[in-house]
PDB file of N, CA and C in Angstrom:
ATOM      1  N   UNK A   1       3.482   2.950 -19.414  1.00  0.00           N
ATOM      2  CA  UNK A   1       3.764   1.622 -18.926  1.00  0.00           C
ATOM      3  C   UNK A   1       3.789   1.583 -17.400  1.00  0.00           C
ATOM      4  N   UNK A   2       4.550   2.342 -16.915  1.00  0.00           N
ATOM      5  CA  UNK A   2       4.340   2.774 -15.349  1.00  0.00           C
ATOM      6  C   UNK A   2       2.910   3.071 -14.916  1.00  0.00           C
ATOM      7  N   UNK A   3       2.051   3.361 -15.043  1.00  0.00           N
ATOM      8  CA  UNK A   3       0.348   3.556 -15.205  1.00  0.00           C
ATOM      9  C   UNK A   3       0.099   2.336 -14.710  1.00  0.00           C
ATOM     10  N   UNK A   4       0.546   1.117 -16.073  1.00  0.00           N
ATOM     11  CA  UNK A   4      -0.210  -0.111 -15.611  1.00  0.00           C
ATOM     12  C   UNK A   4       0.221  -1.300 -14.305  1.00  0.00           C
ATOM     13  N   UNK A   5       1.584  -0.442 -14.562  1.00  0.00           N
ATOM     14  CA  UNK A   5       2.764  -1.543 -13.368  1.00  0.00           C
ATOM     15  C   UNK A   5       1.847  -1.329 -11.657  1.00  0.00           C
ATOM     16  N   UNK A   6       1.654   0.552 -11.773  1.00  0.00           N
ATOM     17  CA  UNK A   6       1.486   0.785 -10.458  1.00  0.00           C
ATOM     18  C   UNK A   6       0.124   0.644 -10.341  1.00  0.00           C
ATOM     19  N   UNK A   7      -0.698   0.135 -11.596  1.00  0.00           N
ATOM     20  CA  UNK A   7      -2.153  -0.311 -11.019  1.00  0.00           C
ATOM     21  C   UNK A   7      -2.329  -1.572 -10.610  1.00  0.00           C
ATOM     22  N   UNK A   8      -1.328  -2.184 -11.352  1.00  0.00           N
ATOM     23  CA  UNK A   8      -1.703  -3.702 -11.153  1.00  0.00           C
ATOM     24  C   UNK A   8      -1.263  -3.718  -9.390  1.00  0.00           C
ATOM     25  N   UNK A   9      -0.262  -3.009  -9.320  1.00  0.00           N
ATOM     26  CA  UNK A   9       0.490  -3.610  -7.884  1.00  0.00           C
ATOM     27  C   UNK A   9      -0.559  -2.678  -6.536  1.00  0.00           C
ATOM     28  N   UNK A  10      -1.171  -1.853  -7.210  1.00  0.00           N
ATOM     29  CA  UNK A  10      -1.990  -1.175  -5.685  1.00  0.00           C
ATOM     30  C   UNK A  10      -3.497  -2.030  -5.772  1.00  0.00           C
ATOM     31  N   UNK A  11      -3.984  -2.737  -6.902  1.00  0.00           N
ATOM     32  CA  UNK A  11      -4.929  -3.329  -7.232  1.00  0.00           C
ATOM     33  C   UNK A  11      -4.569  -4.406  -6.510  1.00  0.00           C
ATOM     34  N   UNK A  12      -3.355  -5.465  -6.957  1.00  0.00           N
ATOM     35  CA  UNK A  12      -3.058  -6.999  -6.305  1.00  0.00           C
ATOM     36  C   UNK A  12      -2.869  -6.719  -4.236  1.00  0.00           C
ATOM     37  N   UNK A  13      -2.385  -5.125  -4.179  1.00  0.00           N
ATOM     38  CA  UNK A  13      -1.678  -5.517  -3.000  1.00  0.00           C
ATOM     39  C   UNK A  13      -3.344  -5.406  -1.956  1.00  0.00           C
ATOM     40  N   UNK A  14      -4.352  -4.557  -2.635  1.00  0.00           N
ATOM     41  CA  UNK A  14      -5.316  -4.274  -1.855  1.00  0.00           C
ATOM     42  C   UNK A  14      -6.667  -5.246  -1.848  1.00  0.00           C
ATOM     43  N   UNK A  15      -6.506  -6.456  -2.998  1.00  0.00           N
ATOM     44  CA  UNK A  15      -6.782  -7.756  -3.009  1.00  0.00           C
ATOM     45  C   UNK A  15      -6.779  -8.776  -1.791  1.00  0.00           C
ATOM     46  N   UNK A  16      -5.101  -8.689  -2.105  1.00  0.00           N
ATOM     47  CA  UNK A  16      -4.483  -9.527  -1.239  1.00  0.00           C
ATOM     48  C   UNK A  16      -5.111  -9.188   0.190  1.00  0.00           C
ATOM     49  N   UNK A  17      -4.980  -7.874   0.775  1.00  0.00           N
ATOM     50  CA  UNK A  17      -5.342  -7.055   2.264  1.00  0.00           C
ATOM     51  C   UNK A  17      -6.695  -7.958   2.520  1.00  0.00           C
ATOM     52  N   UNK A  18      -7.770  -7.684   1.176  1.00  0.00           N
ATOM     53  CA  UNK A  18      -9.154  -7.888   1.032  1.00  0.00           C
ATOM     54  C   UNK A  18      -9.375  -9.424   1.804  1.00  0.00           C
ATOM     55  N   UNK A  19      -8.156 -10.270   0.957  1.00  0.00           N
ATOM     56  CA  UNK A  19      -7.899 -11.888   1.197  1.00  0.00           C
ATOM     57  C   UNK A  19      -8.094 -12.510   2.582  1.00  0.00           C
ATOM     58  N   UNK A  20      -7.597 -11.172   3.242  1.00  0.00           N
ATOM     59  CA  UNK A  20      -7.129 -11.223   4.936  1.00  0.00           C
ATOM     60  C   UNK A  20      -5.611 -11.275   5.231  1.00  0.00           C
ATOM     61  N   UNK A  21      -4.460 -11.522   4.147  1.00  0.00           N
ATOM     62  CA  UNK A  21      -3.512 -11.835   4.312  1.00  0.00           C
ATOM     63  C   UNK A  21      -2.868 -10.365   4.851  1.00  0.00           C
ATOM     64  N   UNK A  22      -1.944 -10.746   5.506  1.00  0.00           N
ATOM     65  CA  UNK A  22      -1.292 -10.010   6.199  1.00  0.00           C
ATOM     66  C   UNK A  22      -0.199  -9.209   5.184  1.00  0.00           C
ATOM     67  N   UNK A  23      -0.542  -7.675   5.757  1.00  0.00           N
ATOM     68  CA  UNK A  23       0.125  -6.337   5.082  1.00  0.00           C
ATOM     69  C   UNK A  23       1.482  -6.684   4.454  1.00  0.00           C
ATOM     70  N   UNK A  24       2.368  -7.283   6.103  1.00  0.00           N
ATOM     71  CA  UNK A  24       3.739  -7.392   5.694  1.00  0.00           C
ATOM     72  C   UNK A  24       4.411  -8.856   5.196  1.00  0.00           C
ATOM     73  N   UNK A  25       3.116  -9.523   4.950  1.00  0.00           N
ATOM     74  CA  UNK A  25       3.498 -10.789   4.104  1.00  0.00           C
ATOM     75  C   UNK A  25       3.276 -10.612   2.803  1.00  0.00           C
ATOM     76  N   UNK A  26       2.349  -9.694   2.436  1.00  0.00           N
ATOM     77  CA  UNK A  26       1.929  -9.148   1.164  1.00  0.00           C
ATOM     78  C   UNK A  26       2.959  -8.574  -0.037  1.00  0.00           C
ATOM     79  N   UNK A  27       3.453  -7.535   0.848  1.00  0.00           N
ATOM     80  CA  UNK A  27       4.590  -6.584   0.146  1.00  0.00           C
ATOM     81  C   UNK A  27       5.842  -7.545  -0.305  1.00  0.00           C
ATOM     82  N   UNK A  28       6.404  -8.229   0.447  1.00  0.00           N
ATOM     83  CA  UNK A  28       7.112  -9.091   0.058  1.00  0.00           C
ATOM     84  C   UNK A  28       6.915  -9.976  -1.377  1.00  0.00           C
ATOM     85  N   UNK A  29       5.682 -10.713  -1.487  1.00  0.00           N
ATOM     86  CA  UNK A  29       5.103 -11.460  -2.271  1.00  0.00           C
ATOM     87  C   UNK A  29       5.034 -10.398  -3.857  1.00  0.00           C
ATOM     88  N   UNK A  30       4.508  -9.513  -3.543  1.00  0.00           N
ATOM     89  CA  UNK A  30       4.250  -8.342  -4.730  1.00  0.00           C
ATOM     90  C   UNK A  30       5.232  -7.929  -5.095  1.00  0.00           C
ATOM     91  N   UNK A  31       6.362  -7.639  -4.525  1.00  0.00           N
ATOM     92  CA  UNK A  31       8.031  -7.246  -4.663  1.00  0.00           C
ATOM     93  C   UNK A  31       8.560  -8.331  -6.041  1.00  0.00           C
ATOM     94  N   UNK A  32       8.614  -9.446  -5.270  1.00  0.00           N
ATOM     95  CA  UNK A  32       9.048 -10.798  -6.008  1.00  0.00           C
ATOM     96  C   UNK A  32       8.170 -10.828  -7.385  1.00  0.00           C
ATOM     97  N   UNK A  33       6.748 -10.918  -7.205  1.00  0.00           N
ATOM     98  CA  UNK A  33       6.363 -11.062  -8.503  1.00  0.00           C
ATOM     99  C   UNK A  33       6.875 -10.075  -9.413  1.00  0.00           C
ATOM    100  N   UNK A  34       6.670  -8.972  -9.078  1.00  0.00           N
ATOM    101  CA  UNK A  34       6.967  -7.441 -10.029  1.00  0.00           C
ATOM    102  C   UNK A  34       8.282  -7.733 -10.408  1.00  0.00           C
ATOM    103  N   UNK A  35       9.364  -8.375 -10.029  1.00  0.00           N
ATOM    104  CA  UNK A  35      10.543  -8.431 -10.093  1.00  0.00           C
ATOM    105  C   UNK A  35      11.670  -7.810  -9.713  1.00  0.00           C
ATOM    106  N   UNK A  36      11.139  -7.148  -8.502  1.00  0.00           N
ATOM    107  CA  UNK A  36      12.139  -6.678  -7.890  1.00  0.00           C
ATOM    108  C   UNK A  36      12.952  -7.593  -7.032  1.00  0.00           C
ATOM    109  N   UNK A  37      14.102  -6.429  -6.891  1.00  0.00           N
ATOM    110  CA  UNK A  37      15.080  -6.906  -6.236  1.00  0.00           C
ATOM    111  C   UNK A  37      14.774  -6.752  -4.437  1.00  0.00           C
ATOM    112  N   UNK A  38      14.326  -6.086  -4.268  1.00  0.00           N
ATOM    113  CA  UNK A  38      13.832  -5.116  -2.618  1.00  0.00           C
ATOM    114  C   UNK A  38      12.932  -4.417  -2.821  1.00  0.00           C
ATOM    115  N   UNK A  39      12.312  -4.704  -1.351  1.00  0.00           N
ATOM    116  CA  UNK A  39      10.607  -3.515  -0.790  1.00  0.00           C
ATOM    117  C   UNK A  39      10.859  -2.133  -1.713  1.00  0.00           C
ATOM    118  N   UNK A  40      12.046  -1.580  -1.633  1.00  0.00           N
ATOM    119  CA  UNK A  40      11.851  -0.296  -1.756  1.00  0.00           C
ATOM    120  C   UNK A  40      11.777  -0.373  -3.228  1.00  0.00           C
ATOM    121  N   UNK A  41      11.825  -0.864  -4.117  1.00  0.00           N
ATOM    122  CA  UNK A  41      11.605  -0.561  -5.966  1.00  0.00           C
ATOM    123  C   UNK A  41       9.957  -0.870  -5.622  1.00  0.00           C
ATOM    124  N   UNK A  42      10.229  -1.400  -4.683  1.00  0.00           N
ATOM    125  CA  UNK A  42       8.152  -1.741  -4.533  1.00  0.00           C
ATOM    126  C   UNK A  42       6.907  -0.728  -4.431  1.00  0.00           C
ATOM    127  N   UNK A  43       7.629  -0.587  -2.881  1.00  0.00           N
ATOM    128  CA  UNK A  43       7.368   0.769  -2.580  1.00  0.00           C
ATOM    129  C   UNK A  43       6.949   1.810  -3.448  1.00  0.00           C
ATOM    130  N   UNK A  44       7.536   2.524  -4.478  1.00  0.00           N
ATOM    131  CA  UNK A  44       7.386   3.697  -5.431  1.00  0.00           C
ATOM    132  C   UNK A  44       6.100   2.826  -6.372  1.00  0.00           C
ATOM    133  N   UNK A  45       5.749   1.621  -6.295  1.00  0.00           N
ATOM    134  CA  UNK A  45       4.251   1.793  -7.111  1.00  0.00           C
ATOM    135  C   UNK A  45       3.489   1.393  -5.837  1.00  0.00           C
ATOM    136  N   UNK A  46       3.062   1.270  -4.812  1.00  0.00           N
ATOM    137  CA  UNK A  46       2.576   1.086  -4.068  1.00  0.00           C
ATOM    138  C   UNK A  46       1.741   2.286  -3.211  1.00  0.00           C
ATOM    139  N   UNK A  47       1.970   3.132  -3.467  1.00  0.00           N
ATOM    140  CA  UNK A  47       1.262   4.747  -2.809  1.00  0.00           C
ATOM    141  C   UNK A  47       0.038   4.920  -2.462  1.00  0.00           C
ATOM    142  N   UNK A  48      -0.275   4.511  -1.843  1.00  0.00           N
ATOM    143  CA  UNK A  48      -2.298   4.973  -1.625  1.00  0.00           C
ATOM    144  C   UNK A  48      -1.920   6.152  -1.161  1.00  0.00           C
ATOM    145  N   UNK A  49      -3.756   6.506  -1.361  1.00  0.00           N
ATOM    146  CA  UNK A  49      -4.390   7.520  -0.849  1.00  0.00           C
ATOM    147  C   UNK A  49      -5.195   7.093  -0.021  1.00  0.00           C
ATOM    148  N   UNK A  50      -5.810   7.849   1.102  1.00  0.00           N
ATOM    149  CA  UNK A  50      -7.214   7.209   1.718  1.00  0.00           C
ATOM    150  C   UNK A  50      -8.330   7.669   0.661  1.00  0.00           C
ATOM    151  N   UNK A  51      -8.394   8.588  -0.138  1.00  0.00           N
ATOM    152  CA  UNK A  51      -9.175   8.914  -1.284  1.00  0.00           C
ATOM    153  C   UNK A  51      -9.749   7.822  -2.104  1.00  0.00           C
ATOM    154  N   UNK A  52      -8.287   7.297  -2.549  1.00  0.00           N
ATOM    155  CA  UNK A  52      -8.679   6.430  -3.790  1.00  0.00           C
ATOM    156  C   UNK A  52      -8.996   4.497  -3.237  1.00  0.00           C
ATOM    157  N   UNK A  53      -8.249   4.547  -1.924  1.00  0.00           N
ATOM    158  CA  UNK A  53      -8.808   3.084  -1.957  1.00  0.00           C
ATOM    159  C   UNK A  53      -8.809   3.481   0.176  1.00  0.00           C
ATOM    160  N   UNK A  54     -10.182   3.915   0.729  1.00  0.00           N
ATOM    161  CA  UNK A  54     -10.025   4.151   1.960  1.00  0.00           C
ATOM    162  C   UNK A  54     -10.106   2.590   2.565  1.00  0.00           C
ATOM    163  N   UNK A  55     -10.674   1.467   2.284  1.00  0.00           N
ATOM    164  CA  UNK A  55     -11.193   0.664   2.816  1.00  0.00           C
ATOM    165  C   UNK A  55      -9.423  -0.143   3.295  1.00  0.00           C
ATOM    166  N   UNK A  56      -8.750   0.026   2.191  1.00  0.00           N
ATOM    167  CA  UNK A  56      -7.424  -0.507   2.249  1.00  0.00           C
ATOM    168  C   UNK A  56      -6.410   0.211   3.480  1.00  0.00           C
ATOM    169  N   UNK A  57      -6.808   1.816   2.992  1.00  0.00           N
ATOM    170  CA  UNK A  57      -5.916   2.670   4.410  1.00  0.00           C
ATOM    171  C   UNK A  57      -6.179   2.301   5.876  1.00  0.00           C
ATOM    172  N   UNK A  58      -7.551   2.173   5.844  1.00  0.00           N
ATOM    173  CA  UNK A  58      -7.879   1.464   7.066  1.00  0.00           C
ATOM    174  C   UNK A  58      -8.143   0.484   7.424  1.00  0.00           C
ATOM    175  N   UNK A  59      -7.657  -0.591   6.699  1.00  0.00           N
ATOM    176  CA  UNK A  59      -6.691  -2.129   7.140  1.00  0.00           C
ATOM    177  C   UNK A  59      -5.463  -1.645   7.718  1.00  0.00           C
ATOM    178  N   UNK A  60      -4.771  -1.271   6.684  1.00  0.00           N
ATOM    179  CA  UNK A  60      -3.566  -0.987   7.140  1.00  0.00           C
ATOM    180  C   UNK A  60      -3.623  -0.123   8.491  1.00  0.00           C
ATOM    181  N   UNK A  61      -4.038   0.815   8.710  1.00  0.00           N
ATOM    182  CA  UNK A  61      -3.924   1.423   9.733  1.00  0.00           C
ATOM    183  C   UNK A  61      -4.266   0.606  10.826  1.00  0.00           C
ATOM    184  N   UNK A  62      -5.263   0.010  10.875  1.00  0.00           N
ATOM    185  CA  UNK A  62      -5.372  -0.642  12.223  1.00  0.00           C
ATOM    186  C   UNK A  62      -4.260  -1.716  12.534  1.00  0.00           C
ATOM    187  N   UNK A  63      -3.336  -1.867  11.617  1.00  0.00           N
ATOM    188  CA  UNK A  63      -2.337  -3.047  11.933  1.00  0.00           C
ATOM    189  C   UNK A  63      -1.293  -2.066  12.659  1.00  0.00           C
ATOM    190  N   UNK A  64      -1.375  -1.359  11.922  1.00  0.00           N
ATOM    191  CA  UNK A  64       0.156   0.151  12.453  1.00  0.00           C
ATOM    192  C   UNK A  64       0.021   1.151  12.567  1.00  0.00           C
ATOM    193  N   UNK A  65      -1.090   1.346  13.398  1.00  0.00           N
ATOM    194  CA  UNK A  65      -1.560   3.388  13.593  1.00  0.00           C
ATOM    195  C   UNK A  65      -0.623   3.364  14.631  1.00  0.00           C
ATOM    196  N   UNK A  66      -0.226   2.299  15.668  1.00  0.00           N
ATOM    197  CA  UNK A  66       1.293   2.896  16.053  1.00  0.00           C
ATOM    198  C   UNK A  66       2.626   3.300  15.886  1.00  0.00           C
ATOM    199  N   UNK A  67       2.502   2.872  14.885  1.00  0.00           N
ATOM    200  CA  UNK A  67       3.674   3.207  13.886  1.00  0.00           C
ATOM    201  C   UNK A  67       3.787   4.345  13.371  1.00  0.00           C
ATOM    202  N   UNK A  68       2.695   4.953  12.678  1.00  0.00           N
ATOM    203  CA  UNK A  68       2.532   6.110  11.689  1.00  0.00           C
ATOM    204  C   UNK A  68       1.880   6.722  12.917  1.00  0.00           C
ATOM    205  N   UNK A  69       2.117   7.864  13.197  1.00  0.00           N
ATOM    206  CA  UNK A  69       1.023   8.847  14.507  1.00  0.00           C
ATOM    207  C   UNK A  69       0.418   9.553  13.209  1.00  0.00           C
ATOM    208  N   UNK A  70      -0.925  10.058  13.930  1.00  0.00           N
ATOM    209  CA  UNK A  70      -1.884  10.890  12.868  1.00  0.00           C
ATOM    210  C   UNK A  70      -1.312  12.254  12.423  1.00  0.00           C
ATOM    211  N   UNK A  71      -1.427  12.238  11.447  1.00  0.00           N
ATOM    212  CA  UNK A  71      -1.029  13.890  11.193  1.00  0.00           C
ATOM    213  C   UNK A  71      -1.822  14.791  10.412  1.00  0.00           C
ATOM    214  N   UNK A  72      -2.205  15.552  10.680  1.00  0.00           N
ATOM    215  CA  UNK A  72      -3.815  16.260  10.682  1.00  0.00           C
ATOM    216  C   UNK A  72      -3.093  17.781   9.659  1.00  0.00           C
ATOM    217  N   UNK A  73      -4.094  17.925   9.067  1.00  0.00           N
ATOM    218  CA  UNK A  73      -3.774  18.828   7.410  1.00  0.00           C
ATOM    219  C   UNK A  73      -4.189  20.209   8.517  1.00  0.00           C
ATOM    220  N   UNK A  74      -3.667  21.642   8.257  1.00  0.00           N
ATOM    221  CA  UNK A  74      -3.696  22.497   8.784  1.00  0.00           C
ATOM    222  C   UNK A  74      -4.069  23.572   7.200  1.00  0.00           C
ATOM    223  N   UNK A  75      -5.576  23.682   7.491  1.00  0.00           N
ATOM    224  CA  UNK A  75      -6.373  24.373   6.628  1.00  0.00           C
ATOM    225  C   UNK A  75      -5.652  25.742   6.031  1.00  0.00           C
ATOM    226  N   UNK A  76      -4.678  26.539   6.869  1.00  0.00           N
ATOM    227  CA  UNK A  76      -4.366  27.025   5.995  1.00  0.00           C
ATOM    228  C   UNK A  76      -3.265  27.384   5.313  1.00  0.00           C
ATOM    229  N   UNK A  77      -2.912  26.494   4.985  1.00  0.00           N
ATOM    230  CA  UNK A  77      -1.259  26.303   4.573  1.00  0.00           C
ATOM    231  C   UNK A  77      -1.995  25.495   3.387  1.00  0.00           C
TER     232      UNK A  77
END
C-alpha cells in the first residue's frame, strides 16, 4: 500500500513541478491532499533520486542549489 501512496505523491509532486508551479507551493498542496497533518509525514513519500526522475532534480535544484551545496560521491568508499 505504501508502494502506491509514495508513487502517486512523487508522480503528482513532479507533475505539478512539470505545471511550472512552484516547489514550495507544491509540497504543501500534496501534504493536505495525502492527508497529512505536516510537510514532514510528506516528506517520507516524497524521496527522489536524480536516477529515477532527473528532469525533476533539476527543477528543484535550480530553485535551491543554494541551499543544498553539492556533494560529490568519493569512488572509493
Amino acid at each position: 500500500m505504501d508502494f502506491f501512496r509514495h508513487s502517486f505523491a512523487v508522480h503528482s509532486l513532479e507533475q505539478m513541478v512539470r505545471d511550472g508551479m512552484d516547489i514550495y507551493y507544491c509540497l504543501p498542496v500534496l501534504s493536505k491532499y495525502l492527508g497529512h497533518k505536516s510537510l514532514k509525514a510528506t516528506e517520507g513519500y516524497v524521496r527522489l533520486t536524480s536516477e529515477m526522475f532527473p528532469g525533476l532534480i533539476s527543477e528543484v535544484s535550480g530553485h535551491c542549489s543554494h541551499v543544498f551545496p553539492e556533494v560529490l560521491q568519493n569512488e572509493d568508499n
